[in-house]
Protein backbone atom coordinates (compact mmCIF):
# COMPACT_ATOMS: atom_id res chain seq x y z
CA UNK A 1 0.00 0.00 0.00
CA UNK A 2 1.40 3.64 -1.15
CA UNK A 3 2.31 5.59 2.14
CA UNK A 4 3.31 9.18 2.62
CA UNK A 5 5.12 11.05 5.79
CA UNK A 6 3.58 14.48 5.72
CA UNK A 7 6.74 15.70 8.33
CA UNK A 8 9.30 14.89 6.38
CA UNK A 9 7.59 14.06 2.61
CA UNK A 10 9.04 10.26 3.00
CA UNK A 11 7.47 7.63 0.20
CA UNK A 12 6.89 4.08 1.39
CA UNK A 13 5.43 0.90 1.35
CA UNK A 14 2.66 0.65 3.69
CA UNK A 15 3.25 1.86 7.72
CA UNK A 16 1.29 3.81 10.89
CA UNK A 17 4.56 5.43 11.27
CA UNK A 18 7.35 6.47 9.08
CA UNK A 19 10.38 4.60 8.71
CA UNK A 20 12.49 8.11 8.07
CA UNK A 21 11.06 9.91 11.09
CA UNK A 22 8.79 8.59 13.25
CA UNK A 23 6.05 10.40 12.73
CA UNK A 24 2.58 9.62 12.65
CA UNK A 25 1.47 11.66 10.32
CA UNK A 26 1.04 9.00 7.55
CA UNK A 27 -1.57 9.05 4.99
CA UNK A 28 -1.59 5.25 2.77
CA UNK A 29 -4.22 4.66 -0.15
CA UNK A 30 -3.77 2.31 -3.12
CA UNK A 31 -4.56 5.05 -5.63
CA UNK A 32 -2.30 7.87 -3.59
CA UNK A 33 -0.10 8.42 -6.24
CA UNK A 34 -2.28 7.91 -8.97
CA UNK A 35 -4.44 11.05 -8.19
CA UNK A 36 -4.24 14.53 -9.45
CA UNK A 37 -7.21 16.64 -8.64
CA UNK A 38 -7.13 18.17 -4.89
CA UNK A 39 -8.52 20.94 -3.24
CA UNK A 40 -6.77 22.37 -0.52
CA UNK A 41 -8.68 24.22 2.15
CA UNK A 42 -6.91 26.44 4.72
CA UNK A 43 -7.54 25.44 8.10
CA UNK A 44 -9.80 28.42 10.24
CA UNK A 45 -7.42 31.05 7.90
CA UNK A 46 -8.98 34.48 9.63
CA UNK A 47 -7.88 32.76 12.97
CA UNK A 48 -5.25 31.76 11.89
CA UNK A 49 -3.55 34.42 10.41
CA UNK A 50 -4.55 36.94 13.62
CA UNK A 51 -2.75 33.83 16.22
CA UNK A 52 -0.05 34.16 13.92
CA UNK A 53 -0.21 37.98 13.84
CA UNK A 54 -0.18 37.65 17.56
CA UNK A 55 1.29 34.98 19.96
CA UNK A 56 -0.47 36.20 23.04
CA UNK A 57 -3.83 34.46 21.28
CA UNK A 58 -1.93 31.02 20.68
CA UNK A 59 -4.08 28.76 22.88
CA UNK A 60 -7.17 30.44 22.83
CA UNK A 61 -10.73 30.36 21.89
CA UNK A 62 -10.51 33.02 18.75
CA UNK A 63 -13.82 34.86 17.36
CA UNK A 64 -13.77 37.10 14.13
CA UNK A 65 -16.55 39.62 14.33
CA UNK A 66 -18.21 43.05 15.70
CA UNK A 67 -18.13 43.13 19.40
CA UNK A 68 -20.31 42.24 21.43
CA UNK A 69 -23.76 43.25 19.98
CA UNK A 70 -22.25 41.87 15.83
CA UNK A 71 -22.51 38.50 14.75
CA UNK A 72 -19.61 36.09 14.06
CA UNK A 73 -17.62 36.06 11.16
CA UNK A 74 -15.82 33.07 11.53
CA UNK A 75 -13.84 31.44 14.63
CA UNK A 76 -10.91 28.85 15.23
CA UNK A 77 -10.92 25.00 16.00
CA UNK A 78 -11.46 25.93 20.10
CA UNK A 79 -14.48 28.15 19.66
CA UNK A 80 -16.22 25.36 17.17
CA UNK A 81 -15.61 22.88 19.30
CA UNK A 82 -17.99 24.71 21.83
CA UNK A 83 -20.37 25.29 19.51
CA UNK A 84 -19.85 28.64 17.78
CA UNK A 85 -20.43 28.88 14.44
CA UNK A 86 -20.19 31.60 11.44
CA UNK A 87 -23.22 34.38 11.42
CA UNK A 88 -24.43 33.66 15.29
CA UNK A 89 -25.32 36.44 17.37
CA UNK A 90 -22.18 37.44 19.12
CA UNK A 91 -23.98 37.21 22.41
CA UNK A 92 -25.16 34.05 21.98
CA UNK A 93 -21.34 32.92 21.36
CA UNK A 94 -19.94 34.44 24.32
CA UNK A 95 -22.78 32.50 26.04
CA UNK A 96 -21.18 28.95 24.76
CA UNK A 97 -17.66 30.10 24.76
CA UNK A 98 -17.92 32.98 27.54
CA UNK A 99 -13.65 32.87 27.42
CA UNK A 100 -13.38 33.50 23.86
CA UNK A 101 -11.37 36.80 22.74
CA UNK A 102 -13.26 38.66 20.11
CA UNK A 103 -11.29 39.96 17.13
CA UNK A 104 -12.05 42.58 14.73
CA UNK A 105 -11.82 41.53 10.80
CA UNK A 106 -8.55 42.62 8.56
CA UNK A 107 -9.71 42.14 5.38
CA UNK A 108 -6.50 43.70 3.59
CA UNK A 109 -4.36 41.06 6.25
CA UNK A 110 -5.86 37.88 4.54
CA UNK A 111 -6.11 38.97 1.15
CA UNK A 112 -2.42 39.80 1.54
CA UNK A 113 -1.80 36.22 3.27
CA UNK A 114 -3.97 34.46 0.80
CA UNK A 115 -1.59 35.93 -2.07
CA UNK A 116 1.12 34.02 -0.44
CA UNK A 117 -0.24 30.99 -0.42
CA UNK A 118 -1.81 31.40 -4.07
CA UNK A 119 2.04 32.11 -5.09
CA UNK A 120 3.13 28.48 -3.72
CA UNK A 121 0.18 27.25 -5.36
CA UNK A 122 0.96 28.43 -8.77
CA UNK A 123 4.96 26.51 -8.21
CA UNK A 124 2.87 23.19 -8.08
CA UNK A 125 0.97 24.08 -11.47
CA UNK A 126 -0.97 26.76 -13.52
CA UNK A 127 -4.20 25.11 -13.25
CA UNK A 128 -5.04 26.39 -9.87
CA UNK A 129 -9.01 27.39 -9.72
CA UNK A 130 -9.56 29.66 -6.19
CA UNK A 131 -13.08 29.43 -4.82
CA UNK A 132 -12.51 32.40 -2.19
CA UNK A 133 -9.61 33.61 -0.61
CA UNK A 134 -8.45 30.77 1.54
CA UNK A 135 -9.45 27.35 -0.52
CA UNK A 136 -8.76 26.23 -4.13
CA UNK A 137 -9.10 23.55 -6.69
CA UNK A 138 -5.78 22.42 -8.26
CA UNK A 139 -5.39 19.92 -11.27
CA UNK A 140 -1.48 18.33 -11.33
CA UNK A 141 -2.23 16.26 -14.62
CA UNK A 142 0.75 16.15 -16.43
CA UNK A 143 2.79 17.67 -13.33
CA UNK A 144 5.09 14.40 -11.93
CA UNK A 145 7.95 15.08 -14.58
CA UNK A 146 8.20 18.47 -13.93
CA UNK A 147 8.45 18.40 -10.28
CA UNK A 148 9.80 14.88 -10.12
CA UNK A 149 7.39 13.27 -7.71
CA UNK A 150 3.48 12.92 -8.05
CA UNK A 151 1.12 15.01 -7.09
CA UNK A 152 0.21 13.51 -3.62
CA UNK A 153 3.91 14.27 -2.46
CA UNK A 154 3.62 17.77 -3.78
CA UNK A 155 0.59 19.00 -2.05
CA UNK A 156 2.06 17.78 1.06
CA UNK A 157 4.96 19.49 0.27
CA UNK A 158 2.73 22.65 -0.31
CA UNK A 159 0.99 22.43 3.22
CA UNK A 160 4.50 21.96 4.53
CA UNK A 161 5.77 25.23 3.12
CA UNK A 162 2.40 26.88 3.92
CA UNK A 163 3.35 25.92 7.82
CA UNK A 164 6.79 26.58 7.41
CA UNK A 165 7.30 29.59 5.44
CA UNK A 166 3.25 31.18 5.79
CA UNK A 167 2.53 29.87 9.49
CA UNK A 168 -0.82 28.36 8.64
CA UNK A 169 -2.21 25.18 7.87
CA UNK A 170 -4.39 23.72 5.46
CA UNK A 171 -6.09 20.49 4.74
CA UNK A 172 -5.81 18.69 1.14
CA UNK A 173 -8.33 16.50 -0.56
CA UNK A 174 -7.87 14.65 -3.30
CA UNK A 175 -9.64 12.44 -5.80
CA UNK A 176 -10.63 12.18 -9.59
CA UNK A 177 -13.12 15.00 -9.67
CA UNK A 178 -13.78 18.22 -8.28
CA UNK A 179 -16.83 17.02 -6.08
CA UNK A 180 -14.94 14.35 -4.51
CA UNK A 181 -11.49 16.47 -3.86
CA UNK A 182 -13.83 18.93 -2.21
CA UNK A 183 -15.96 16.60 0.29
CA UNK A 184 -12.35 14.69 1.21
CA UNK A 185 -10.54 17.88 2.33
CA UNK A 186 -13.40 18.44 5.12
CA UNK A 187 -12.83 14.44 6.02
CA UNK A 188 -9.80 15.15 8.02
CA UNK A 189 -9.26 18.82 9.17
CA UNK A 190 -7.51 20.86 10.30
CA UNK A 191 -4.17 19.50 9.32
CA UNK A 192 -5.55 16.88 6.95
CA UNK A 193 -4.71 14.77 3.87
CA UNK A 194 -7.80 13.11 3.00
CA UNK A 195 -8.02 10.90 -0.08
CA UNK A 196 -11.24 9.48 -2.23
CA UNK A 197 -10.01 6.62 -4.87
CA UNK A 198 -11.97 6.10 -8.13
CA UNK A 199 -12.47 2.08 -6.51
CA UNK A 200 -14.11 2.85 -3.89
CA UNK A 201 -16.05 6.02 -4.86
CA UNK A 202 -19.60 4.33 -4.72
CA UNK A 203 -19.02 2.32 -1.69
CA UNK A 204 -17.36 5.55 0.39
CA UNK A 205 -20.61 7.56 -0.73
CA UNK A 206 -23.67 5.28 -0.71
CA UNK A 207 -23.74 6.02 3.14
CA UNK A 208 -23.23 9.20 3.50
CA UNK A 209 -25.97 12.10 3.73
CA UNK A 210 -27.39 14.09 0.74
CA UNK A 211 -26.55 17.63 2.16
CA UNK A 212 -22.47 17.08 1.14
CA UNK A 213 -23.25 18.43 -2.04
CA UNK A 214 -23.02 22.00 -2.88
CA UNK A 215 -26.11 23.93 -2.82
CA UNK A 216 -27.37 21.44 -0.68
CA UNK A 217 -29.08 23.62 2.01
CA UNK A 218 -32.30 23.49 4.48
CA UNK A 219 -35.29 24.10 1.75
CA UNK A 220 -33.20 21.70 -1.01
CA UNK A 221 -33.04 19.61 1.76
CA UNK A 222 -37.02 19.60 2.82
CA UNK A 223 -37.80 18.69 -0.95
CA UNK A 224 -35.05 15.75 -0.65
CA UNK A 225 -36.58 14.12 2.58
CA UNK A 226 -40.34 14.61 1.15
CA UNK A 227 -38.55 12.52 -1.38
CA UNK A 228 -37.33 10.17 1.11
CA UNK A 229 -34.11 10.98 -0.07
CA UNK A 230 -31.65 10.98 2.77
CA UNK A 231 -28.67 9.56 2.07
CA UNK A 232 -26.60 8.40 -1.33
CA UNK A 233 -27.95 5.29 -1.45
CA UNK A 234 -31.58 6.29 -1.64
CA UNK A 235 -30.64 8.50 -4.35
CA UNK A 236 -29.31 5.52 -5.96
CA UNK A 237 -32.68 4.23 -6.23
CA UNK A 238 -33.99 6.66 -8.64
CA UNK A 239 -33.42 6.88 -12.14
CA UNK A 240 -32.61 9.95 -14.06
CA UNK A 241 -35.60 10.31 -15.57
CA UNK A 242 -38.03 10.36 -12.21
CA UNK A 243 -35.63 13.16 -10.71
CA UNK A 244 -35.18 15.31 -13.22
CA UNK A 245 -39.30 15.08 -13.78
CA UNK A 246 -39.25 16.27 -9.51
CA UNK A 247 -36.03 18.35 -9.44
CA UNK A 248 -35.61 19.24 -13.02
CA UNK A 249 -32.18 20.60 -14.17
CA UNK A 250 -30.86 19.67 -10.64
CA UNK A 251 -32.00 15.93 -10.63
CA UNK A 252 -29.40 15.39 -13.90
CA UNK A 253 -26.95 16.99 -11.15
CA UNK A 254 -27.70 14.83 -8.52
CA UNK A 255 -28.18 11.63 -10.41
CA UNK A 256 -24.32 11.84 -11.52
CA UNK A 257 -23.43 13.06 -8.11
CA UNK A 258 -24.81 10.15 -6.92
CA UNK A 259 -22.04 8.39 -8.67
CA UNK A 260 -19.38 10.22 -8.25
CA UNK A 261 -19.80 11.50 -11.51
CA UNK A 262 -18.17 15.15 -12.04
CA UNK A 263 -17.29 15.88 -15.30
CA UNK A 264 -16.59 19.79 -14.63
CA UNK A 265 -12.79 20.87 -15.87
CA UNK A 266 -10.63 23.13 -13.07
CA UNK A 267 -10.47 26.30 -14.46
CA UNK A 268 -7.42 29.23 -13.94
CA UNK A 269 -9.18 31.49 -15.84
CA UNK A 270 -12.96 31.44 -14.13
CA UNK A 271 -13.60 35.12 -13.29
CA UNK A 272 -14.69 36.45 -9.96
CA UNK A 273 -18.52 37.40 -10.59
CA UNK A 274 -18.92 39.31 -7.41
CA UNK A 275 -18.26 39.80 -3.79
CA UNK A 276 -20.75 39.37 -0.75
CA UNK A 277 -21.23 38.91 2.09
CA UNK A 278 -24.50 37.45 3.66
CA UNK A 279 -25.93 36.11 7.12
CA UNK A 280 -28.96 33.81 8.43
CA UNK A 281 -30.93 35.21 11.47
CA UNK A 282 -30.84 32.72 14.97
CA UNK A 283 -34.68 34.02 14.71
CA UNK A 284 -37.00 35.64 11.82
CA UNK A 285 -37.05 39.52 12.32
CA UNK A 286 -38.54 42.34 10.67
CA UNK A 287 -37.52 45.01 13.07
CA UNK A 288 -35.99 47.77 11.15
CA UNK A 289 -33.04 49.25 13.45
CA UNK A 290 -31.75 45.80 13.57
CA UNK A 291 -32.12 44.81 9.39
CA UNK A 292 -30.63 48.51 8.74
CA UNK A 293 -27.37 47.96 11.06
CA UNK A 294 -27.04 44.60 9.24
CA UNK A 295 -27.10 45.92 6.02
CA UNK A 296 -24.72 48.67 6.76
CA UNK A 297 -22.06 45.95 8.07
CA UNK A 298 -22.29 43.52 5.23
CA UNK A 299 -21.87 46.98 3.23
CA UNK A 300 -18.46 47.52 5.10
CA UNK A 301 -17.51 43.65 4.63
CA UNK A 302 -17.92 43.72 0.86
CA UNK A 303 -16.46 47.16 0.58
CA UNK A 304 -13.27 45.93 2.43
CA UNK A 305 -12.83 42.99 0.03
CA UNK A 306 -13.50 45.59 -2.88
CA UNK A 307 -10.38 47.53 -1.88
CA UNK A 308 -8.69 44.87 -0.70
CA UNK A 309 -8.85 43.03 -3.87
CA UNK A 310 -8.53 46.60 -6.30
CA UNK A 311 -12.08 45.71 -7.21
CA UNK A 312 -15.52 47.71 -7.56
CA UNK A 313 -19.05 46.75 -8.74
CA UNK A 314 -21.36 47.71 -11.59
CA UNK A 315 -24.14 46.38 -9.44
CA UNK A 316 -25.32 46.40 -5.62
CA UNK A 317 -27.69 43.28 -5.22
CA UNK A 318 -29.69 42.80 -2.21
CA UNK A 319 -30.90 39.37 -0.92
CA UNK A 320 -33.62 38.65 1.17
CA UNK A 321 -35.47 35.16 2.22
CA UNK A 322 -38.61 35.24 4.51
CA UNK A 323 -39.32 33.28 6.99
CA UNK A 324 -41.66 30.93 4.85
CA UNK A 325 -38.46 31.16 2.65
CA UNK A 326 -39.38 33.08 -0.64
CA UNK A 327 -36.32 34.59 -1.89
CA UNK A 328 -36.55 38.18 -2.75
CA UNK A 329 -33.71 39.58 -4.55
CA UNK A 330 -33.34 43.08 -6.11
CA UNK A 331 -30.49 45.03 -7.90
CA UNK A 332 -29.57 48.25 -9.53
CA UNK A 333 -26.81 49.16 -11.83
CA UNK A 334 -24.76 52.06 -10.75
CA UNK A 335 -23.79 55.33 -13.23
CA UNK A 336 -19.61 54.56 -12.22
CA UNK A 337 -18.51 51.54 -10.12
CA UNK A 338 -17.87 51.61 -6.66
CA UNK A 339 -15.89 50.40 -3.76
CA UNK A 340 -17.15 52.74 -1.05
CA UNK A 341 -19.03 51.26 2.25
CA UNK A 342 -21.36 54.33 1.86
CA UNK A 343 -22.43 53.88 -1.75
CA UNK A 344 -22.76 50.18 -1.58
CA UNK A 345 -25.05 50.39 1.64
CA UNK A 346 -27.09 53.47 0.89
CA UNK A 347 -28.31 51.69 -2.98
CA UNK A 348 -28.92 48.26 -0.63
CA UNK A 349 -30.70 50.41 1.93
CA UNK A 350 -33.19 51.89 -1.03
CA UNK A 351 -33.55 49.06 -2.06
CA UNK A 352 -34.79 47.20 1.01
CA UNK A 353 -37.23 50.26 1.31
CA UNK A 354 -38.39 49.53 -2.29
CA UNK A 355 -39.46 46.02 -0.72
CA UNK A 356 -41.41 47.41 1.83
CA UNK A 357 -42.59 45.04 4.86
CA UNK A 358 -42.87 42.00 3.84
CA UNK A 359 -41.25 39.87 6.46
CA UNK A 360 -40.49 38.76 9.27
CA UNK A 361 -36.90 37.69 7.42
CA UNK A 362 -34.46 35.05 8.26
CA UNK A 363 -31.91 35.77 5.73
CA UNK A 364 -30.00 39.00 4.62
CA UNK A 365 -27.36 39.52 1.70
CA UNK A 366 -25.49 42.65 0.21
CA UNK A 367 -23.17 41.98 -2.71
CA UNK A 368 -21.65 43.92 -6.03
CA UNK A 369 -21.45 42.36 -9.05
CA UNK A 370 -20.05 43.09 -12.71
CA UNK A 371 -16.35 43.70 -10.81
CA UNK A 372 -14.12 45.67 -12.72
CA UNK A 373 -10.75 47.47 -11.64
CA UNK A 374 -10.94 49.94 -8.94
CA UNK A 375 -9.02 52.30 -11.37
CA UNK A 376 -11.97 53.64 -12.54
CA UNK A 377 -14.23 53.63 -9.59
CA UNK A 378 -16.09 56.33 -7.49
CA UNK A 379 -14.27 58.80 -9.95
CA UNK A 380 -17.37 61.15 -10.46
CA UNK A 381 -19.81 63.21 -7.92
CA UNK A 382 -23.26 62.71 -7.65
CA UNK A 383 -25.23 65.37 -9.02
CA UNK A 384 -28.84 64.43 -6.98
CA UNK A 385 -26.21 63.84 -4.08
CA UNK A 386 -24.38 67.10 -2.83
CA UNK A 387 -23.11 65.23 0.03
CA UNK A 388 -21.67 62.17 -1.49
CA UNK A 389 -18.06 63.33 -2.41
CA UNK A 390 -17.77 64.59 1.44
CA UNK A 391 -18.75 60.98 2.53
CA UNK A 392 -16.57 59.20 -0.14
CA UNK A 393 -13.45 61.55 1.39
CA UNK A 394 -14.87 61.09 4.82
CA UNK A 395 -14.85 57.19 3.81
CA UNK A 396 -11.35 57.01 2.42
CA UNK A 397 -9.77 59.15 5.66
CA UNK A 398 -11.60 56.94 8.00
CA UNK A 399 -9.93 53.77 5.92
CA UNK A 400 -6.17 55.49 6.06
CA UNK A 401 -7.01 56.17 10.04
CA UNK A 402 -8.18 52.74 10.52
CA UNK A 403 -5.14 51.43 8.46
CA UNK A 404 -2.80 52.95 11.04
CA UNK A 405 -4.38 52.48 14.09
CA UNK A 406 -6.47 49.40 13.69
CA UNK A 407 -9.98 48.67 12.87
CA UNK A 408 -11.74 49.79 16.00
CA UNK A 409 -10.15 53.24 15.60
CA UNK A 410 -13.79 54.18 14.02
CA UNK A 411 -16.89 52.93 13.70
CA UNK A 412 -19.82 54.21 13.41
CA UNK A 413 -22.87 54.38 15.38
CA UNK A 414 -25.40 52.52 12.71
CA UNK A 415 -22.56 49.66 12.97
CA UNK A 416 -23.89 48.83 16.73
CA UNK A 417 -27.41 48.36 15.55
């Protein structure tokens, strides 16, 4: 059986240990070094980078968000292990993980640290496919006799470096297909090397609930167990025909899903579409303090990856879903991109009033769409808007303060909603 040391990159036959080092950290599979699709997924990367950043938080339960009255970005290992998960209420965190220290989001930090580990990336091959900033798909077909070892050996090498030179970690998954390197990276994390061979793909799946596929969320879900479909296996038992007559175009998805069928290519050259940023309510509101401070921080969010990432949007798309789940979604198309919080928040914000009161809500989004460089954004007043070149300087002063002095240097009031 094919084994790898992930310490020390060590190729043998079969072993818990390795022969070279001693470690444990082995991973063995009969198809190993016959693979060469993987995703790599870094391990809790906003944590991660701010423990890096800053020793003193080695150790401890870490929370990304906006104080104590926000909502959770993301967190590290220690705070999901107590429960705390990405777009809770900040109090009801500090509830399950009363120790944890809250830390406020640095956008321009991870896009910078992400760049890093996209360069290492790009060593291994040129057909490297991001998803967001901190997980990609990679295809090393054709890449042994450059590098001189197969593909399995370099992504452990790449996780290596990532720990070594980077300080972060990352978890790899690899198959034949995108849909299986993607579900074996979350087998095994953080710090794992999870592998899905073409042999065993039916077996490994038949078992194993519906909801790992992509897209797969509560109301997809409903429609599956009316259905009776729970699992792979009871998808198994339909033909194409009967789901694509219940689902339509998404029973042909699920009925080659269901057999680890994946034909999709990795792509370099896919383009970003947009950015956004969205967040599901603990419980349905339609109060309109609280919707108007949420919409005014997912505004900041997707501004902050806008200039993070040179970026701005033709569009500003808002995204609601009631509580009986009907998705309302509006957008309008701007006269000049834009990249400013203020912009981005005061089109979402007419555009929420344009929906009027039709909640309760248990779902909120604010994007931009139709990205383009920020070269050209924000580059004109607003005639109907005497006061919008004061806010954009405002904005941009406020972002140079912050830059220097850290994120809670300013915030403003609407941001406590």
């Amino acid at each position: 059986m094919p084994a790898l040391c992930r310490a020390c990159l060590h190729t043998f036959d079969d072993g818990t240990r390795c022969p070279a080092c001693r470690s444990p950290r082995v991973t063995t599979h009969r198809e190993l070094f016959d693979l060469t699709i993987a995703h790599m997924d870094c391990d809790a990367f906003y944590a991660s980078v701010e423990k890096r950043d800053n020793h003193e938080l080695e150790g401890k339960a870490v929370i990304i968000g906006g104080g104590r009255r926000g909502v959770v970005s993301t967190c590290c290992y220690i705070a999901r292990i107590k429960g705390v998960r990405s777009a809770m209420p900040m109090f009801q965190a500090l509830k399950l993980c009363p120790e944890a220290v809250i830390v406020r989001g640095r956008m321009e930090r991870y896009v910078e640290v992400s760049k890093q580990v996209r360069a290492l990336m790009d060593e291994l091959t040129p057909t490297v496919e991001p998803l967001s900033l901190d997980e990609a798909f990679l295809d090393l077909s054709g890449t042994e006799k450059l590098h001189g070892a197969p593909p399995a050996v370099m992504l452990a090498r790449l996780t290596k470096r990532m720990h070594d030179e980077i300080g972060i970690t990352g978890s790899i998954g690899l198959s034949h297909n995108k849909f299986l390197a993607k579900v074996a990276s979350d087998l095994d994390k953080p710090r794992g090397f999870s592998v899905i061979g073409a042999a065993e793909t039916t077996e490994f799946l038949r078992p194993k609930p519906v909801k790992l596929i992509w897209g797969i969320g509560p109301v997809a879900q409903q429609a599956l167990d009316a259905a009776g479909i729970r699992t792979f296996d009871d998808l198994l038992r339909w033909d194409k025909r009967d789901l694509t007559d219940r689902f339509g175009g998404t029973g042909d998805r699920l009925y080659s899903l269901a057999r680890g069928q994946d034909a999709r290519r990795i792509s370099a050259h896919t383009p970003v579409k947009g950015l956004s940023n969205e967040t599901t309510f603990n419980d349905d509101t339609n109060d309109p303090d609280i919707l108007d401070g949420h919409i005014w921080r997912m505004a900041e969010k997707v501004s902050a990856r806008a200039k993070a990432q040179d970026n701005a949007g033709r569009v500003v798309t808002l995204k609601l879903k009631r509580g009986d789940h009907k998705l309302l979604s509006k957008r309008l198309s701007l006269h000049q991109p834009t990249q400013l919080a203020d912009t981005i928040y005061r089109t979402a914000r007419g555009l929420f009033d344009q929906v009027g009161d039709q909640g309760p809500y248990r779902l909120l989004g604010v994007g931009i769409s139709e990205l383009v460089p920020a070269g050209d954004a924000d580059r004109e007043g607003d005639l109907l808007d005497l006061g919008a070149t004061d806010r954009a300087e405002a904005e941009r002063a406020a972002d140079a303060i912050r830059k220097k002095f850290g994120k809670d240097a300013i915030v403003k009031g609407r941001a406590l909603r």
